[in-house]
C-alpha atoms as a PDB file:
ATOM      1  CA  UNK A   1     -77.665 -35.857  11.960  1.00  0.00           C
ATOM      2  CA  UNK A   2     -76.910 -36.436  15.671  1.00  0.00           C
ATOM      3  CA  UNK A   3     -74.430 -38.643  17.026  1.00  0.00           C
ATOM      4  CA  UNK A   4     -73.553 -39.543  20.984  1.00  0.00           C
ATOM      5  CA  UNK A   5     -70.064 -40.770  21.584  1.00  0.00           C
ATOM      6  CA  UNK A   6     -68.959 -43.321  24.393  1.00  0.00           C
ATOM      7  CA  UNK A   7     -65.778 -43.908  25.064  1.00  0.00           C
ATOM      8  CA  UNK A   8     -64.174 -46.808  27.075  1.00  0.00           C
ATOM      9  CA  UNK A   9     -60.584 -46.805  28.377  1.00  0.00           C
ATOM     10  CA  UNK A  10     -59.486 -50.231  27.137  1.00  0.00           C
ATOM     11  CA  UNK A  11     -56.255 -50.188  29.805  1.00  0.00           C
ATOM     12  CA  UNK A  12     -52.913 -50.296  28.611  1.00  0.00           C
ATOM     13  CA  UNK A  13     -53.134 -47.325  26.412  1.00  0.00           C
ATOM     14  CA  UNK A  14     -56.091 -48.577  24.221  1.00  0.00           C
ATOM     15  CA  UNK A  15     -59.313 -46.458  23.630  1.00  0.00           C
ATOM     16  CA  UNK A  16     -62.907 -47.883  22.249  1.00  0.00           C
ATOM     17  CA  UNK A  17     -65.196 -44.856  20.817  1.00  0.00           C
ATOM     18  CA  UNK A  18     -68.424 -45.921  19.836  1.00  0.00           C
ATOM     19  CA  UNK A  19     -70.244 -43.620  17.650  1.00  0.00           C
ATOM     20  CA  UNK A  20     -74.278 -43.938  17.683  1.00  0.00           C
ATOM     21  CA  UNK A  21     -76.614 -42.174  15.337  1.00  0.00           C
ATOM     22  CA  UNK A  22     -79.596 -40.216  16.689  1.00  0.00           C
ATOM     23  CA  UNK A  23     -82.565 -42.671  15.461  1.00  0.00           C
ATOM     24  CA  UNK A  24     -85.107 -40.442  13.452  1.00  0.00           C
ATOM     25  CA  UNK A  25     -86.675 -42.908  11.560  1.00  0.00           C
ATOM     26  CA  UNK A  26     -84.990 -42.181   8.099  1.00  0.00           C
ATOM     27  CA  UNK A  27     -81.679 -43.853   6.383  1.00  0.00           C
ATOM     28  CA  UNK A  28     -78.772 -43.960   8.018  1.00  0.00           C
ATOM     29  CA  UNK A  29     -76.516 -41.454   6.033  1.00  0.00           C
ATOM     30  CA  UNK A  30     -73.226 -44.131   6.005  1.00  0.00           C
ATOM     31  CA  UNK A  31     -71.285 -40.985   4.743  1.00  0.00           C
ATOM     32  CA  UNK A  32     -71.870 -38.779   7.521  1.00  0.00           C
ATOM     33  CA  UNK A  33     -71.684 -41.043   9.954  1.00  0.00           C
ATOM     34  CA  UNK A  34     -68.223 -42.799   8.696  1.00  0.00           C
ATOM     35  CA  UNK A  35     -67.200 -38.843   8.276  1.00  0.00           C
ATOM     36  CA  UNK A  36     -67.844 -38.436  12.419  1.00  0.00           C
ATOM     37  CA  UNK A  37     -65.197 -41.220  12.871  1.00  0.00           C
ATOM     38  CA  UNK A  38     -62.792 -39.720  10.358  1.00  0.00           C
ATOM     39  CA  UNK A  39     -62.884 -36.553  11.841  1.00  0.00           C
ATOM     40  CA  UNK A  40     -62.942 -37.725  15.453  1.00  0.00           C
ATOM     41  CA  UNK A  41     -59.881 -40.005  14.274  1.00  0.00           C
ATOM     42  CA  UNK A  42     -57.558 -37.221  12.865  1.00  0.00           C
ATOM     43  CA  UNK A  43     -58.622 -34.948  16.132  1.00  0.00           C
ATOM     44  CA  UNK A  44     -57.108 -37.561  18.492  1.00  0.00           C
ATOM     45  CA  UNK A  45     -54.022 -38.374  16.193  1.00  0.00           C
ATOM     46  CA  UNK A  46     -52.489 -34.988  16.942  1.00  0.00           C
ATOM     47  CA  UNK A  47     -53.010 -35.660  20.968  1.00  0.00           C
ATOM     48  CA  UNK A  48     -50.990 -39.286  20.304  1.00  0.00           C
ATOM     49  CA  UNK A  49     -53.965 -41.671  19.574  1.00  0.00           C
ATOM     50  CA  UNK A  50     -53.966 -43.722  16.014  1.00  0.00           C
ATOM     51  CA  UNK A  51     -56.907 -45.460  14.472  1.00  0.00           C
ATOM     52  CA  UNK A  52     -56.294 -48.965  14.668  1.00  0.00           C
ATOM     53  CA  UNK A  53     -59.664 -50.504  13.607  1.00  0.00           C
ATOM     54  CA  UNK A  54     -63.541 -49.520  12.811  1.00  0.00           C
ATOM     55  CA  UNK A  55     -66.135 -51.931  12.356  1.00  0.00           C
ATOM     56  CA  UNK A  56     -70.563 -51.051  12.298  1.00  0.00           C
ATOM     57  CA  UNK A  57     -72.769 -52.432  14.495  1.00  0.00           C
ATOM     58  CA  UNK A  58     -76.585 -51.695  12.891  1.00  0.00           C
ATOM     59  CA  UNK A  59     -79.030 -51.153  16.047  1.00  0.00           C
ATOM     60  CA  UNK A  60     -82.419 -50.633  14.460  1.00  0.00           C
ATOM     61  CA  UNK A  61     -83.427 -51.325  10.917  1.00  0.00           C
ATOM     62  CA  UNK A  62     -86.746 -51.303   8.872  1.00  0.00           C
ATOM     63  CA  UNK A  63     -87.605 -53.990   6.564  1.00  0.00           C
ATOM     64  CA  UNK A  64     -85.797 -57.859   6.788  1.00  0.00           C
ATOM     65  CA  UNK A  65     -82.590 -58.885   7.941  1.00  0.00           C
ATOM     66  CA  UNK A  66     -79.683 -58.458   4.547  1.00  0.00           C
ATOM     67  CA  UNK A  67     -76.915 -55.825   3.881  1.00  0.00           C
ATOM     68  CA  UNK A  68     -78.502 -52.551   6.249  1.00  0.00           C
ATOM     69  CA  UNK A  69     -75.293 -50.437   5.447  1.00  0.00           C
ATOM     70  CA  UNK A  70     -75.840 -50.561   1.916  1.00  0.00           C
ATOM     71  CA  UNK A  71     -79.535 -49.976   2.007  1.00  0.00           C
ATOM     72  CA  UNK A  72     -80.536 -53.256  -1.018  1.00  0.00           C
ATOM     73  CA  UNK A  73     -83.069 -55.270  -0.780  1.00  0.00           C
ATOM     74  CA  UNK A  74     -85.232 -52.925   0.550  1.00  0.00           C
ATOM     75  CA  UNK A  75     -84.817 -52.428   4.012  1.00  0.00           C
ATOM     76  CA  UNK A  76     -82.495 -49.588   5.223  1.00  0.00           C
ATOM     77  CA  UNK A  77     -80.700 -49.001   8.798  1.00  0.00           C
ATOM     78  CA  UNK A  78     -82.139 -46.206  10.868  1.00  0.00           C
ATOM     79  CA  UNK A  79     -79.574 -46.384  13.723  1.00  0.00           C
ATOM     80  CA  UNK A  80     -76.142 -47.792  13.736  1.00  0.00           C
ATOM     81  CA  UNK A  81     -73.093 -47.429  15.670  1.00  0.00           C
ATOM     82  CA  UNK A  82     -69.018 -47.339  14.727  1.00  0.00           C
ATOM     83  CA  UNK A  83     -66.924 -48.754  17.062  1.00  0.00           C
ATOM     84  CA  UNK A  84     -63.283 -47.301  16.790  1.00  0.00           C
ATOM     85  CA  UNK A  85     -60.951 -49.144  18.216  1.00  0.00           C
ATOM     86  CA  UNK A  86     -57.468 -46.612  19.472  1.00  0.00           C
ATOM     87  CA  UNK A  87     -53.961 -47.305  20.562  1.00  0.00           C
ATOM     88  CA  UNK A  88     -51.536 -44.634  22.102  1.00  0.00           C
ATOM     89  CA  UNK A  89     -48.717 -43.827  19.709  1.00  0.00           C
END
């Protein structure tokens, strides 16, 4: 799985890094893509940065509107994003 990374200076020593899944047209794996922010997390704590908050953001799904992280009901996410929110330590 694919992932592009944007990050936004949030001023004051704050960092937003939003993590996007390559859209193939299959389930987003919530493992792999919550193990991109982990790793990306414990890569910037050693240059300073800590974790302060994540929270998903699902960008394309198949099927009706319900609970796309957890694939029920039915319909499944095939792109979402993390948004990791950073402060300077």
């Amino acid at each position: 799985m694919k992932f592009s990374r944007l990050e936004l200076p949030a001023g004051d020593g704050q960092l937003v890094v939003i993590f996007v899944n390559e859209d193939t047209g299959g389930a987003v794996d919530v493992g792999i893509l919550g193990n991109e922010a982990a790793a990306d997390a414990a890569e910037r704590r050693a240059q300073g940065w800590r974790l302060m908050s994540l929270a998903s953001m699902p960008l394309r799904q198949l099927g009706t509107a319900g609970n796309v992280l957890f694939q029920s009901g039915g319909q499944y996410a095939t792109q979402a994003g993390l948004i990791a929110a950073y402060r300077q330590v």
